[in-house]
C-alpha atoms as a PDB file:
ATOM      1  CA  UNK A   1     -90.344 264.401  36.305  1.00  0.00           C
ATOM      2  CA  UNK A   2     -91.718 262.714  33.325  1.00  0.00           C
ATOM      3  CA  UNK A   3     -89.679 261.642  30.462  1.00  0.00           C
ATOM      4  CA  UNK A   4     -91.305 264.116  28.369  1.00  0.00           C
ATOM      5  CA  UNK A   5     -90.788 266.766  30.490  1.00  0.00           C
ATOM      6  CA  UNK A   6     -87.062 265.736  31.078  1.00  0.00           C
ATOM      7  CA  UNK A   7     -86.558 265.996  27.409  1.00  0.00           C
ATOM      8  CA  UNK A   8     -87.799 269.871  27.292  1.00  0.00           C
ATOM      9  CA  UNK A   9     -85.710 270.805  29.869  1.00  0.00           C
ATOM     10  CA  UNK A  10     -82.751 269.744  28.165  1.00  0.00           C
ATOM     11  CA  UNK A  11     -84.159 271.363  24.861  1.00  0.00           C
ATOM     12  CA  UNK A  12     -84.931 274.545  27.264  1.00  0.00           C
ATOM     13  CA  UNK A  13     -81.176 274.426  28.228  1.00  0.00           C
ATOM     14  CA  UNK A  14     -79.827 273.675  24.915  1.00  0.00           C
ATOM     15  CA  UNK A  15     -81.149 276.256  22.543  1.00  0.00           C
ATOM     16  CA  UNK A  16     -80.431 278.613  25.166  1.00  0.00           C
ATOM     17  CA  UNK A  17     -76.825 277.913  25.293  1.00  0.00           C
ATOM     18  CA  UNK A  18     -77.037 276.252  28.612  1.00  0.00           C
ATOM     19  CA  UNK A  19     -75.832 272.764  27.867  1.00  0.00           C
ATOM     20  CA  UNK A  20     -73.874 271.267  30.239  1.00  0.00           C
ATOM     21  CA  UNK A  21     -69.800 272.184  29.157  1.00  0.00           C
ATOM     22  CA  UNK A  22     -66.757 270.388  30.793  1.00  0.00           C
ATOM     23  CA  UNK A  23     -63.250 270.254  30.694  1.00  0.00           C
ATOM     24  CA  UNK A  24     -60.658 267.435  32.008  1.00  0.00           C
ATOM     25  CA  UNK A  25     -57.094 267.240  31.258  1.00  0.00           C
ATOM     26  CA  UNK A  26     -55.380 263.987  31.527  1.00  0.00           C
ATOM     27  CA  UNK A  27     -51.837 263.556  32.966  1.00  0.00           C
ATOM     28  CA  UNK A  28     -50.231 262.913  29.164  1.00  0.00           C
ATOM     29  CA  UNK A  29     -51.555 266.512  28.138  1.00  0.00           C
ATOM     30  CA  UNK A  30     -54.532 265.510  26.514  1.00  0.00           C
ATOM     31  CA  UNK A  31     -57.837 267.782  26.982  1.00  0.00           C
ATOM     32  CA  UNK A  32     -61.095 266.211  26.784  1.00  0.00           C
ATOM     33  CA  UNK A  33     -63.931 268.687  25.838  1.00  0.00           C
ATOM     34  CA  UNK A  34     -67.810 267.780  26.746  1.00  0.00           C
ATOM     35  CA  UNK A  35     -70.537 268.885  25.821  1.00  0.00           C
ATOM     36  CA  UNK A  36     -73.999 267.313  27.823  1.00  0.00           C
ATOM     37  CA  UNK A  37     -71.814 264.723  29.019  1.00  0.00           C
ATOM     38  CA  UNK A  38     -69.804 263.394  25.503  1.00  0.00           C
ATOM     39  CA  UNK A  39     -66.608 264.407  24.672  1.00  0.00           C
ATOM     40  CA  UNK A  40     -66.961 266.545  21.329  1.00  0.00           C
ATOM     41  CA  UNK A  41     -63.324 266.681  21.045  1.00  0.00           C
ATOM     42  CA  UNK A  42     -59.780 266.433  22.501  1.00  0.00           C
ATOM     43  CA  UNK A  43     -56.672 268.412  22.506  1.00  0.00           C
ATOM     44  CA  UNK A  44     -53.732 266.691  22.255  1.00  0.00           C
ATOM     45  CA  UNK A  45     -50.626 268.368  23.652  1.00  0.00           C
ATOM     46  CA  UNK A  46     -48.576 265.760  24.763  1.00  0.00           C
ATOM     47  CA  UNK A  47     -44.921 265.309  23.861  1.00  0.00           C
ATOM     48  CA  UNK A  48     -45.123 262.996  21.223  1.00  0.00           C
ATOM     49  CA  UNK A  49     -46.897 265.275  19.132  1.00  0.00           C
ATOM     50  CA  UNK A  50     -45.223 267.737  16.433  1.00  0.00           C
ATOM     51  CA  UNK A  51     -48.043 270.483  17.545  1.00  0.00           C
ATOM     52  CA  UNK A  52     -50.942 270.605  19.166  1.00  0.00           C
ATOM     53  CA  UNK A  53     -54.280 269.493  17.740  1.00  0.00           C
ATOM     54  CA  UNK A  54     -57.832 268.864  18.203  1.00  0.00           C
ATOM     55  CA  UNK A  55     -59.263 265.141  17.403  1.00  0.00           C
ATOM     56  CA  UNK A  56     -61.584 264.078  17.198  1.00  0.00           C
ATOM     57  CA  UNK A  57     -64.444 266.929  16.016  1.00  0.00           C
ATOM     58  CA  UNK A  58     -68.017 265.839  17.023  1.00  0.00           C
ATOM     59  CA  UNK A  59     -71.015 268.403  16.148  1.00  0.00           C
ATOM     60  CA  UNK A  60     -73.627 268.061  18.691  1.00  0.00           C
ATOM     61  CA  UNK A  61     -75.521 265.782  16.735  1.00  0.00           C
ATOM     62  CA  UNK A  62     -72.700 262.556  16.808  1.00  0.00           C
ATOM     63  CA  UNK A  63     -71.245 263.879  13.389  1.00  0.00           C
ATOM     64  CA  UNK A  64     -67.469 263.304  13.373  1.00  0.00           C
ATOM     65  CA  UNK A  65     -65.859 266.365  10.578  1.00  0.00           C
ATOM     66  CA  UNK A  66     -62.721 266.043  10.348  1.00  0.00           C
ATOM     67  CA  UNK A  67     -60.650 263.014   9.196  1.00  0.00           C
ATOM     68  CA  UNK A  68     -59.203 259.958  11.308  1.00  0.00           C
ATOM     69  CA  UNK A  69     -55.948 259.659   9.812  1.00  0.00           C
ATOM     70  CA  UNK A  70     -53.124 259.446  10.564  1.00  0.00           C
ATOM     71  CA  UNK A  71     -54.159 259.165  14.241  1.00  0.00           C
ATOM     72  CA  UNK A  72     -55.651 255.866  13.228  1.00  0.00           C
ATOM     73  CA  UNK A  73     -53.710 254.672  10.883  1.00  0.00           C
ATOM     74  CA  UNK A  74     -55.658 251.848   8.934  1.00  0.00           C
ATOM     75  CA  UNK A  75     -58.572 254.839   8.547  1.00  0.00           C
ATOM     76  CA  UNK A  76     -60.243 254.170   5.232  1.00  0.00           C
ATOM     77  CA  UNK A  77     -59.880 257.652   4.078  1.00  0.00           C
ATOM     78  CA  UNK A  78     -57.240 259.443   1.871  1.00  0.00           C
ATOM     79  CA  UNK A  79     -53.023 259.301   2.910  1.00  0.00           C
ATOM     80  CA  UNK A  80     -51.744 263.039   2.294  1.00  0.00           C
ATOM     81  CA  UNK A  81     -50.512 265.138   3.847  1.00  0.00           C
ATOM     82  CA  UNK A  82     -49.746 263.633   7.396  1.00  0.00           C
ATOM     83  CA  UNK A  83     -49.450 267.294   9.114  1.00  0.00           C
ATOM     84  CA  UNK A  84     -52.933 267.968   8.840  1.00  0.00           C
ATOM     85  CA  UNK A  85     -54.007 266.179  11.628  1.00  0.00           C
ATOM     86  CA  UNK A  86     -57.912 267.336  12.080  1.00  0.00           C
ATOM     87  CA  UNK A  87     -57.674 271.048  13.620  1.00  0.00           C
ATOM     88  CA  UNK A  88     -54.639 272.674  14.671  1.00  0.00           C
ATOM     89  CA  UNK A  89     -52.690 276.171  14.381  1.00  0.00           C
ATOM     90  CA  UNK A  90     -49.215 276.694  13.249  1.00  0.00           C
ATOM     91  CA  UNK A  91     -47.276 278.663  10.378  1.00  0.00           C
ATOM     92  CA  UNK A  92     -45.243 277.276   7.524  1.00  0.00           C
ATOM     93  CA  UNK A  93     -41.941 279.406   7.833  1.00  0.00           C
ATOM     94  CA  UNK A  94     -40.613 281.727  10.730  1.00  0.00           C
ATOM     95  CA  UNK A  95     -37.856 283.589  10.806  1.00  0.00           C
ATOM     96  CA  UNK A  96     -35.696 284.251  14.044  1.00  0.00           C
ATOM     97  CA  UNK A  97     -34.010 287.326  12.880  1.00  0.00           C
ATOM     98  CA  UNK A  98     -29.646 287.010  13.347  1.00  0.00           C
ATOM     99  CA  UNK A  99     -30.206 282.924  13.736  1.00  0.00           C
ATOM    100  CA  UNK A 100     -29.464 281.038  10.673  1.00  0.00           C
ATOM    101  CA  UNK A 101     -31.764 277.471  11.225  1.00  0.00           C
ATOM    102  CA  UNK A 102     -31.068 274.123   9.125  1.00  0.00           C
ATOM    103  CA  UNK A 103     -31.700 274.657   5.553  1.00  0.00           C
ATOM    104  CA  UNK A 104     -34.656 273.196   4.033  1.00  0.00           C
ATOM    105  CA  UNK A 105     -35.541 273.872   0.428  1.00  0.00           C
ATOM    106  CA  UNK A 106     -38.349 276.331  -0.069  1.00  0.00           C
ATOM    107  CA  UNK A 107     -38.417 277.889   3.586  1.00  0.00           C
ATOM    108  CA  UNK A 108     -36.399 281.105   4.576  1.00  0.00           C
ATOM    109  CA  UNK A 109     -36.592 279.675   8.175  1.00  0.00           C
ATOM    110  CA  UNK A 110     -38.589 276.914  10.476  1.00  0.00           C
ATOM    111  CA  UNK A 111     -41.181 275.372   9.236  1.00  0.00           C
ATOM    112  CA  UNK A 112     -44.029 274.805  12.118  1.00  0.00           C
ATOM    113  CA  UNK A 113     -46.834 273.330   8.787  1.00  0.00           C
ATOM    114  CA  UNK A 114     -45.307 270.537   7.502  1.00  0.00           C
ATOM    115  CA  UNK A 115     -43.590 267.332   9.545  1.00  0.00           C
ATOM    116  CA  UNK A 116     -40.865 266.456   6.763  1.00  0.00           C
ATOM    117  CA  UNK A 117     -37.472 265.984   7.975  1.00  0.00           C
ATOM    118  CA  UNK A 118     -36.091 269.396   9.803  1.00  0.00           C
ATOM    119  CA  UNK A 119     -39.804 270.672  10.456  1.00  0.00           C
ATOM    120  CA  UNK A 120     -39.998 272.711  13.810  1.00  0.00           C
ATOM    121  CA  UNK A 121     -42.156 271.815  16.489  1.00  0.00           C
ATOM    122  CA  UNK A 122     -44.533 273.327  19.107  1.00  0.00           C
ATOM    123  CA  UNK A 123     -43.997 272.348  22.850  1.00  0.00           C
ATOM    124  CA  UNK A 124     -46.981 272.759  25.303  1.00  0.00           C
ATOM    125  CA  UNK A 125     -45.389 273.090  28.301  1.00  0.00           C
ATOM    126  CA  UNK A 126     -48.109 273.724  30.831  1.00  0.00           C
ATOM    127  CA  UNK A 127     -51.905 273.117  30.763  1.00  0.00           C
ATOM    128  CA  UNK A 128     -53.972 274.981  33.118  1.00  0.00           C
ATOM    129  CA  UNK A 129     -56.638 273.386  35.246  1.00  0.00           C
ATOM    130  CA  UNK A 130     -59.898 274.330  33.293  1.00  0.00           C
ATOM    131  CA  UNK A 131     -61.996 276.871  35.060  1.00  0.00           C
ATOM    132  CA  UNK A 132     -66.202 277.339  34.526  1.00  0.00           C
ATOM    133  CA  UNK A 133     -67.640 273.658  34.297  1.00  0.00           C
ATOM    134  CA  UNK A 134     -70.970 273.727  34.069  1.00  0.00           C
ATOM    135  CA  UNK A 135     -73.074 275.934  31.814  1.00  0.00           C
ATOM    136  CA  UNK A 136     -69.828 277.339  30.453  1.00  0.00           C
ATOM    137  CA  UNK A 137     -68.261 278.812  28.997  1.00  0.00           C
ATOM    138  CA  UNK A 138     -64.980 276.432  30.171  1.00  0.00           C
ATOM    139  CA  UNK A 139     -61.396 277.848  29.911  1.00  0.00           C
ATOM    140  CA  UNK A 140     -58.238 276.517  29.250  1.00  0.00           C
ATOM    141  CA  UNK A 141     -54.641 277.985  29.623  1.00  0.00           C
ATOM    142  CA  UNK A 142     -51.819 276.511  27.759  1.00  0.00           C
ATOM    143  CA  UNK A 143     -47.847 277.881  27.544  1.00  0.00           C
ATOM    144  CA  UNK A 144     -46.099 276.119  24.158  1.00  0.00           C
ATOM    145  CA  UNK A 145     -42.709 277.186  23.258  1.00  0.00           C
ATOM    146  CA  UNK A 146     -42.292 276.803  19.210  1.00  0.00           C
ATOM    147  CA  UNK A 147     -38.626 275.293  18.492  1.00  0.00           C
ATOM    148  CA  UNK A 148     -36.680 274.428  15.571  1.00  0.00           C
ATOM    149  CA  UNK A 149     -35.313 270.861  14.631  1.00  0.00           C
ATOM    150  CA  UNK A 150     -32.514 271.104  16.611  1.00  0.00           C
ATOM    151  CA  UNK A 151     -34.607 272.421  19.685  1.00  0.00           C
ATOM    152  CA  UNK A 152     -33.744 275.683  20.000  1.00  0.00           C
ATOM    153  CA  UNK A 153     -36.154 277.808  21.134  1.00  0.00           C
ATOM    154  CA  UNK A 154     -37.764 280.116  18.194  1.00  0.00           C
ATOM    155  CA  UNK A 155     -40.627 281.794  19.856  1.00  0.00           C
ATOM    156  CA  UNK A 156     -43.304 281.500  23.083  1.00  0.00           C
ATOM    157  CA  UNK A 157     -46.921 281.032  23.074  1.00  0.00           C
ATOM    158  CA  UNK A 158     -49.605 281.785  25.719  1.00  0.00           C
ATOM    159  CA  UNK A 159     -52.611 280.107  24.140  1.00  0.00           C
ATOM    160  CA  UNK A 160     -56.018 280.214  25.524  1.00  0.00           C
ATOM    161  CA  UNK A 161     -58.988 277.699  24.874  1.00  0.00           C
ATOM    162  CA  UNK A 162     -62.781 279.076  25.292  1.00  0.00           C
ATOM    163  CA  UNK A 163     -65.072 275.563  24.864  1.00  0.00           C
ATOM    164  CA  UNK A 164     -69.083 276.618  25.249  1.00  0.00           C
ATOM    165  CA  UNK A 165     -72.236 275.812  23.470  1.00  0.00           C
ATOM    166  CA  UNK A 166     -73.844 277.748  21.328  1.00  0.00           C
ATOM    167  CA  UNK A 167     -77.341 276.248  20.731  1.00  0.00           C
ATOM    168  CA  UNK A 168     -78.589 272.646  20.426  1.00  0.00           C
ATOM    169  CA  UNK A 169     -76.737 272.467  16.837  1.00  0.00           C
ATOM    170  CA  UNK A 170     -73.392 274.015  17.618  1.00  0.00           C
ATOM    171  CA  UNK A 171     -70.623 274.412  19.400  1.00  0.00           C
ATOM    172  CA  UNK A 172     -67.636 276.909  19.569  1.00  0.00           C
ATOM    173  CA  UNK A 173     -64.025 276.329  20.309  1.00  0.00           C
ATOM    174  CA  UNK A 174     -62.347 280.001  20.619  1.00  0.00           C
ATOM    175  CA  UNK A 175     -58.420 279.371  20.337  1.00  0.00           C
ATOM    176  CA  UNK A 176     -56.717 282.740  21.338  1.00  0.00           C
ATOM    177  CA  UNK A 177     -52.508 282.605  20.676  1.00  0.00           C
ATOM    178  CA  UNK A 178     -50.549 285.403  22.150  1.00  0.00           C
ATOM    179  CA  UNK A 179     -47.343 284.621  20.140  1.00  0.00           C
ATOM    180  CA  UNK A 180     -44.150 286.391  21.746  1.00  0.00           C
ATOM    181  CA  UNK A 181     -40.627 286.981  20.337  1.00  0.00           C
ATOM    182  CA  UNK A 182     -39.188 285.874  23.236  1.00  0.00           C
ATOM    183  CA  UNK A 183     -35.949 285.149  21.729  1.00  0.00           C
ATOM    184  CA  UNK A 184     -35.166 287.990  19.200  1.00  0.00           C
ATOM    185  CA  UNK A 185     -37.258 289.591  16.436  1.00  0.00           C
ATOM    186  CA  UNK A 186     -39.268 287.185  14.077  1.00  0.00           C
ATOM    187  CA  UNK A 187     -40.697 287.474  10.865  1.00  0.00           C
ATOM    188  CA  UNK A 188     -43.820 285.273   9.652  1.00  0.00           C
ATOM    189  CA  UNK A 189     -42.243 284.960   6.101  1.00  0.00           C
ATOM    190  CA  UNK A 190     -44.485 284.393   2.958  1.00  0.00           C
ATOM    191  CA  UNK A 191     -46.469 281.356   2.303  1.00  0.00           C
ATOM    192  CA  UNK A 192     -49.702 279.761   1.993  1.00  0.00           C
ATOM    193  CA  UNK A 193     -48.767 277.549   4.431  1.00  0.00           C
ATOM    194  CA  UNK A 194     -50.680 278.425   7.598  1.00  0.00           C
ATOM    195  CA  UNK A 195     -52.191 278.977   9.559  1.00  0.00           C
ATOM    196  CA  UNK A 196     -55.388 278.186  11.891  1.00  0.00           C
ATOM    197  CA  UNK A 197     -56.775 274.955   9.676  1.00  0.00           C
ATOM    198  CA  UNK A 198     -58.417 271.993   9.386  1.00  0.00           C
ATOM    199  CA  UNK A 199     -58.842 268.535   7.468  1.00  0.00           C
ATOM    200  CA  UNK A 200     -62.172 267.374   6.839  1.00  0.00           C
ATOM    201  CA  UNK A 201     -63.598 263.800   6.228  1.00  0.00           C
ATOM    202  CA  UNK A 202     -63.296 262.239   2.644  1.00  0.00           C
ATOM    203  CA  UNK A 203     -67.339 262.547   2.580  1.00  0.00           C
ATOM    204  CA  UNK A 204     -67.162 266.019   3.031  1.00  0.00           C
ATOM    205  CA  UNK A 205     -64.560 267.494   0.627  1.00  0.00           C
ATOM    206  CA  UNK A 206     -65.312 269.214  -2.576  1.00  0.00           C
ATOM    207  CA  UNK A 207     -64.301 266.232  -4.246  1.00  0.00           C
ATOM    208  CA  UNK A 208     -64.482 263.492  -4.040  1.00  0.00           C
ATOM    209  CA  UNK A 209     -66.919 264.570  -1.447  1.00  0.00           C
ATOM    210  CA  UNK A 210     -70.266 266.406  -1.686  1.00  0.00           C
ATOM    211  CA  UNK A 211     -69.171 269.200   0.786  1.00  0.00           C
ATOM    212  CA  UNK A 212     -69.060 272.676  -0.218  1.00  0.00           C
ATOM    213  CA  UNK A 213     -67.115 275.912   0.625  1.00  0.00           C
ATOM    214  CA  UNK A 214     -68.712 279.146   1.279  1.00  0.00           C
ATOM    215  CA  UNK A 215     -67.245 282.508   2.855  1.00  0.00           C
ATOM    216  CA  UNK A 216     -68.605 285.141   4.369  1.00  0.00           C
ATOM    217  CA  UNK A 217     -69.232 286.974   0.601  1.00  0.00           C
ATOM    218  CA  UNK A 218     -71.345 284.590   0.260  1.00  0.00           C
ATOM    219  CA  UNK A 219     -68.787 282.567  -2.637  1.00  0.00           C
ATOM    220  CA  UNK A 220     -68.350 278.960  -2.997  1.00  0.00           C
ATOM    221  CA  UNK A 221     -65.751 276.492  -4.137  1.00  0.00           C
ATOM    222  CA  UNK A 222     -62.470 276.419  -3.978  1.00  0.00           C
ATOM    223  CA  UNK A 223     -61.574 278.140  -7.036  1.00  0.00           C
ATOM    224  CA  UNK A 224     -64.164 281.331  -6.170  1.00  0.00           C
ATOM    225  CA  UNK A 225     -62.285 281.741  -2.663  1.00  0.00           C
ATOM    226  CA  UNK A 226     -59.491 280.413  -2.652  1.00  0.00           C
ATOM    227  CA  UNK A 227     -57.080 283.363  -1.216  1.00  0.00           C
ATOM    228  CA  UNK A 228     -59.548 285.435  -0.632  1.00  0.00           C
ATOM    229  CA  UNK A 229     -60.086 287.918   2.445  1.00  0.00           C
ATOM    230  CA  UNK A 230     -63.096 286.932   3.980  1.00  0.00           C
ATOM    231  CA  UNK A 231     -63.995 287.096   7.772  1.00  0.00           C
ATOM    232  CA  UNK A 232     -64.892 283.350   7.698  1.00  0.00           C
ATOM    233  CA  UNK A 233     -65.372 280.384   6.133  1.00  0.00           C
ATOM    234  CA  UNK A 234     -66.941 276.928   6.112  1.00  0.00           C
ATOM    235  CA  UNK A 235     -67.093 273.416   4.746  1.00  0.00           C
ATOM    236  CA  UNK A 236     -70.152 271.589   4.923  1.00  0.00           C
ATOM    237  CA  UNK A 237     -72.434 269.177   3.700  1.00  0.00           C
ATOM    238  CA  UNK A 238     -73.476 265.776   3.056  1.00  0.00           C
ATOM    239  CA  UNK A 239     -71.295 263.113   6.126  1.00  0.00           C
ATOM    240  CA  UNK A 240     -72.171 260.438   7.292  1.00  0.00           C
ATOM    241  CA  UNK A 241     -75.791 260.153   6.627  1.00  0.00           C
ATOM    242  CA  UNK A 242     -76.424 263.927   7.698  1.00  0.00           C
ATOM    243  CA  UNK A 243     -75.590 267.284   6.556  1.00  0.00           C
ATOM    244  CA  UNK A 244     -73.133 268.884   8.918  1.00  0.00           C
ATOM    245  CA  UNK A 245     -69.994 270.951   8.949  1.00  0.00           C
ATOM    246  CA  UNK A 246     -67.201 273.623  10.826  1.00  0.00           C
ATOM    247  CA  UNK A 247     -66.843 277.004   9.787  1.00  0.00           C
ATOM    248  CA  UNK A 248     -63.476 278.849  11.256  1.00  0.00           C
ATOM    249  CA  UNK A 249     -64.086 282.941  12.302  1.00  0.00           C
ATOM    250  CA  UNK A 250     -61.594 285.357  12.424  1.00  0.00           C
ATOM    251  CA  UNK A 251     -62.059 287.519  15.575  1.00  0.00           C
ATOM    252  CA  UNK A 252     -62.647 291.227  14.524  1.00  0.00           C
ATOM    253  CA  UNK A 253     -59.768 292.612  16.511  1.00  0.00           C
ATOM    254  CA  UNK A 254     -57.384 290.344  14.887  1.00  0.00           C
ATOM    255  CA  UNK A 255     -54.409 292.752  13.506  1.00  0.00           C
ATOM    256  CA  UNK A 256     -54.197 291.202   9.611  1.00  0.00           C
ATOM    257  CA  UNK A 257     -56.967 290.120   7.565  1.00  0.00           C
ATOM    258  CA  UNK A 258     -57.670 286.701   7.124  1.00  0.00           C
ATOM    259  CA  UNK A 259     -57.138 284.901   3.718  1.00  0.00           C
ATOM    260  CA  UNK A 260     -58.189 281.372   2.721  1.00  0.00           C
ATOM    261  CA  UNK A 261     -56.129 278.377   2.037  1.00  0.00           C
ATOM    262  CA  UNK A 262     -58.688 276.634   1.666  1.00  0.00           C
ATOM    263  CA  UNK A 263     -58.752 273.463  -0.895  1.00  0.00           C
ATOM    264  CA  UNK A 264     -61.682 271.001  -2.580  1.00  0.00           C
ATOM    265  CA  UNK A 265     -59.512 268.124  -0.814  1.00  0.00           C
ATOM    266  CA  UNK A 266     -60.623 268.825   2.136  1.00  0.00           C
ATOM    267  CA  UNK A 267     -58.294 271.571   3.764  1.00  0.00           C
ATOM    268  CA  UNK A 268     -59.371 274.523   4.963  1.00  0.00           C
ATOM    269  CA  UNK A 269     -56.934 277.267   6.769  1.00  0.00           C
ATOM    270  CA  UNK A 270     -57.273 280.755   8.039  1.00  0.00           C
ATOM    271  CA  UNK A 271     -53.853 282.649   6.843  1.00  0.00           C
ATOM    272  CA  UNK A 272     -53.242 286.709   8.225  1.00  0.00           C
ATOM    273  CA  UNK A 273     -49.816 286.065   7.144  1.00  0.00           C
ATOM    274  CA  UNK A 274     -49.618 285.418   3.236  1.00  0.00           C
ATOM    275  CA  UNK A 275     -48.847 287.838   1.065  1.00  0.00           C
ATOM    276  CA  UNK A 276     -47.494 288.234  -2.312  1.00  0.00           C
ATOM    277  CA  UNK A 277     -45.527 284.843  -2.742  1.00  0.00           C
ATOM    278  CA  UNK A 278     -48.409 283.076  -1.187  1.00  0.00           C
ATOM    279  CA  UNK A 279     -50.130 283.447  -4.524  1.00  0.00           C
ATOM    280  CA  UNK A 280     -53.255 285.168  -2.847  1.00  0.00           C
ATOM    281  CA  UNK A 281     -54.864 287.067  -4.778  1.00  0.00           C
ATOM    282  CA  UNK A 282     -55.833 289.403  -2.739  1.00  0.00           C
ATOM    283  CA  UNK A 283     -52.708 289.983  -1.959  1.00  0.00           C
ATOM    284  CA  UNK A 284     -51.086 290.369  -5.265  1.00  0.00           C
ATOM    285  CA  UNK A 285     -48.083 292.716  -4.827  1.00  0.00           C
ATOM    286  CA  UNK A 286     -47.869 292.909  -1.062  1.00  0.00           C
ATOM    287  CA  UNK A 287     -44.878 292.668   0.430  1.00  0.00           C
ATOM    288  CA  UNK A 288     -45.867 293.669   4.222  1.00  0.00           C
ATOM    289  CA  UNK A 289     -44.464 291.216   6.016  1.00  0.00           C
ATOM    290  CA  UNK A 290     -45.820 290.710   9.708  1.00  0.00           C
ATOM    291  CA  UNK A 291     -42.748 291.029  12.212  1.00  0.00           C
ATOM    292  CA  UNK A 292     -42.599 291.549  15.825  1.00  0.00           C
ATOM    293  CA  UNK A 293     -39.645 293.406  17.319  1.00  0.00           C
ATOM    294  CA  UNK A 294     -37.704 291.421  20.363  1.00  0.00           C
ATOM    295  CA  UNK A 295     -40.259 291.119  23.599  1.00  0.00           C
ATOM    296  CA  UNK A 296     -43.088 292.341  21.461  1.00  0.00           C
ATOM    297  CA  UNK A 297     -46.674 290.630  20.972  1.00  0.00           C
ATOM    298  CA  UNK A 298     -49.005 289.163  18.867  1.00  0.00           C
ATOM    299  CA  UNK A 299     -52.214 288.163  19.725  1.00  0.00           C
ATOM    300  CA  UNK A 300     -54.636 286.446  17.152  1.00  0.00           C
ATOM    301  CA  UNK A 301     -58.518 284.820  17.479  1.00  0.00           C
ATOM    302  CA  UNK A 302     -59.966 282.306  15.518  1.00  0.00           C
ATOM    303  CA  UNK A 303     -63.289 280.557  16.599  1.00  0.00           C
ATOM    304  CA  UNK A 304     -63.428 276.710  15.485  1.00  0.00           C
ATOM    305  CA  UNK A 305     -67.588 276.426  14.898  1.00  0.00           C
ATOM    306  CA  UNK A 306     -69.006 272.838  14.419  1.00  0.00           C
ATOM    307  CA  UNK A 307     -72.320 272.251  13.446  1.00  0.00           C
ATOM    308  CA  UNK A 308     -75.262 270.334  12.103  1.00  0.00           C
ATOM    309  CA  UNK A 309     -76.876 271.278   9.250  1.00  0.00           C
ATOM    310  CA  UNK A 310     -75.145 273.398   6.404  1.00  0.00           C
ATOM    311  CA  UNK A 311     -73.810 277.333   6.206  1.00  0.00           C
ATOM    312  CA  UNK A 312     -76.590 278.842   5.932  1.00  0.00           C
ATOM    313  CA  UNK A 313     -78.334 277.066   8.904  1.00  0.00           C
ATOM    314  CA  UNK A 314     -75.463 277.869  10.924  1.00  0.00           C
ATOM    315  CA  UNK A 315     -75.113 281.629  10.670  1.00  0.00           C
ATOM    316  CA  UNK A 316     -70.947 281.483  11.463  1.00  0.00           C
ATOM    317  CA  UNK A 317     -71.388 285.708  11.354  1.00  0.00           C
ATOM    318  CA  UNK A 318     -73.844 285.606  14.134  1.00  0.00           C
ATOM    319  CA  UNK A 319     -73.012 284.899  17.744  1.00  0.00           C
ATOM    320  CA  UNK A 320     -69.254 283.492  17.424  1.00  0.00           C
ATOM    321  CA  UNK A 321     -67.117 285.488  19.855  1.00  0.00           C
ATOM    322  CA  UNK A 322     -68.398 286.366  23.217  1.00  0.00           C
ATOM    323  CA  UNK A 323     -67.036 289.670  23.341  1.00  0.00           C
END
């Protein structure tokens, strides 16, 4: 086969959604995603970690999103805010109902956002073998248990991880957590602190980037959508020499609408779980808490999409979740 003809086969096969997908999982807990052979990004479970996370975040195109540090800690890019380690999903204060946790100012009861002194932690204590290498899409089963500073056990999470292409620009990371209270009835208390977020690069923050945020209403910045409902969201723009970005989607099935902690430093977070104290506003007067009742279930979706190019080229609306 010619070289020219070798190269529209693999355009054939990637704007169909047929690029090559793999999965391997180390023996530390560390998940390497490819796509076409590269590794786009990893998931690092191990037990050194506080919680899981993806890094790094590679579109198709070589552009890495999301920030460096503090996995490498001499990155030259901004020192805040050392929990928000690239891509990850957590919540900033859960209650175990009848268990009084350490006291930390500010939080009614384990904090699973921040890594300050008394911060809780979430365990992966099994990772699947990763089924559907090939043309995809590849699956990955994790079990975490979520624990408080003193290690007892808080909650348990079944966590599922859908890795496929979606054309020759994209890719999609699905990340479906079936959270249990396993342990007694929990409440996800108030905050803006959570939930499914990322950290972008320097370069590609509001400021003192040239990135933007847009939702699915079409606003941008983050004072237009800044708690906000909005089925997605997405921070793009100028990185690295090219225009490129990740958008997070809320899966339509998910029980609680999504609202945006999303910030021009370069945050951006999918929250179902703030409500009036969160300072939302959106949620302005809500006090609906989300509990679960001892044994009981929930299960929420949230598609990571990385791409070249900027929002609008991306479509994050169109051709997200599989089914």
């Amino acid at each position: 086969m010619s070289s020219a003809c070798g190269w529209l086969a693999a355009w054939v096969l990637a704007v169909s959604g047929l690029v090559p997908v793999a999965a391997e999982v180390s023996p530390d807990g560390v998940v390497s995603f490819k796509l076409g052979g590269a590794v786009v990004t990893r998931y690092n479970a191990g037990p050194k970690v506080a919680k899981p996370y993806f890094w790094p975040v590679v579109t198709p195109g070589g552009v890495a999103i999301t920030r460096d540090w503090p996995m490498v800690p001499d990155a030259k890019e901004a020192k805040d805010h050392k929990h928000q380690k690239s891509a990850w999903f957590c919540h900033g204060d859960i209650v175990l109902e009848g268990y009084q946790a350490p006291k930390r100012k500010g939080i009614d009861g384990i904090d699973f956002w921040s890594e300050e002194t008394g911060h809780g932690t979430i365990a992966g204590l099994a990772i699947s073998t990763p089924t559907g290498n090939g043309n995809g899409p590849v699956t990955v089963r994790t079990a975490n248990t979520w624990k408080d500073s003193t290690g007892k056990t808080i909650l348990t999470e079944a966590r599922t991880l859908v890795f496929r292409a979606r054309d020759a620009s994209s890719w999609i990371m699905e990340v479906a957590s079936e959270i249990t209270a396993s342990e007694g009835g929990i409440v996800f208390e108030d905050t803006k602190e959570g939930s499914f977020g990322v950290r972008v690069r320097d370069d590609l923050t509001e400021k003192p980037g040239k990135g933007v945020l847009t939702n699915a209403e079409g606003l941008k910045g983050e004072k237009n959508l800044w708690g906000k409902k909005s089925a997605w969201c997405d921070y793009s723009g100028p990185t690295g020499g090219k225009v490129a970005g990740v958008a997070i989607v809320a899966h339509p099935d998910n029980k609680y609408p999504t609202c945006w902690h999303a910030r021009g430093y370069g945050l951006m977070a999918a929250n179902p779980f703030g409500r009036n104290r969160s300072g939302f506003p959106d949620m302005k007067g809500r006090a609906d808490l989300v509990k679960l009742a001892k044994g009981e279930t929930l299960k929420l979706t949230y598609a990571m999409l990385v791409h070249d190019g900027d929002a609008e080229a991306a479509k994050p609306g169109e051709r997200v979740f599989a089914k």
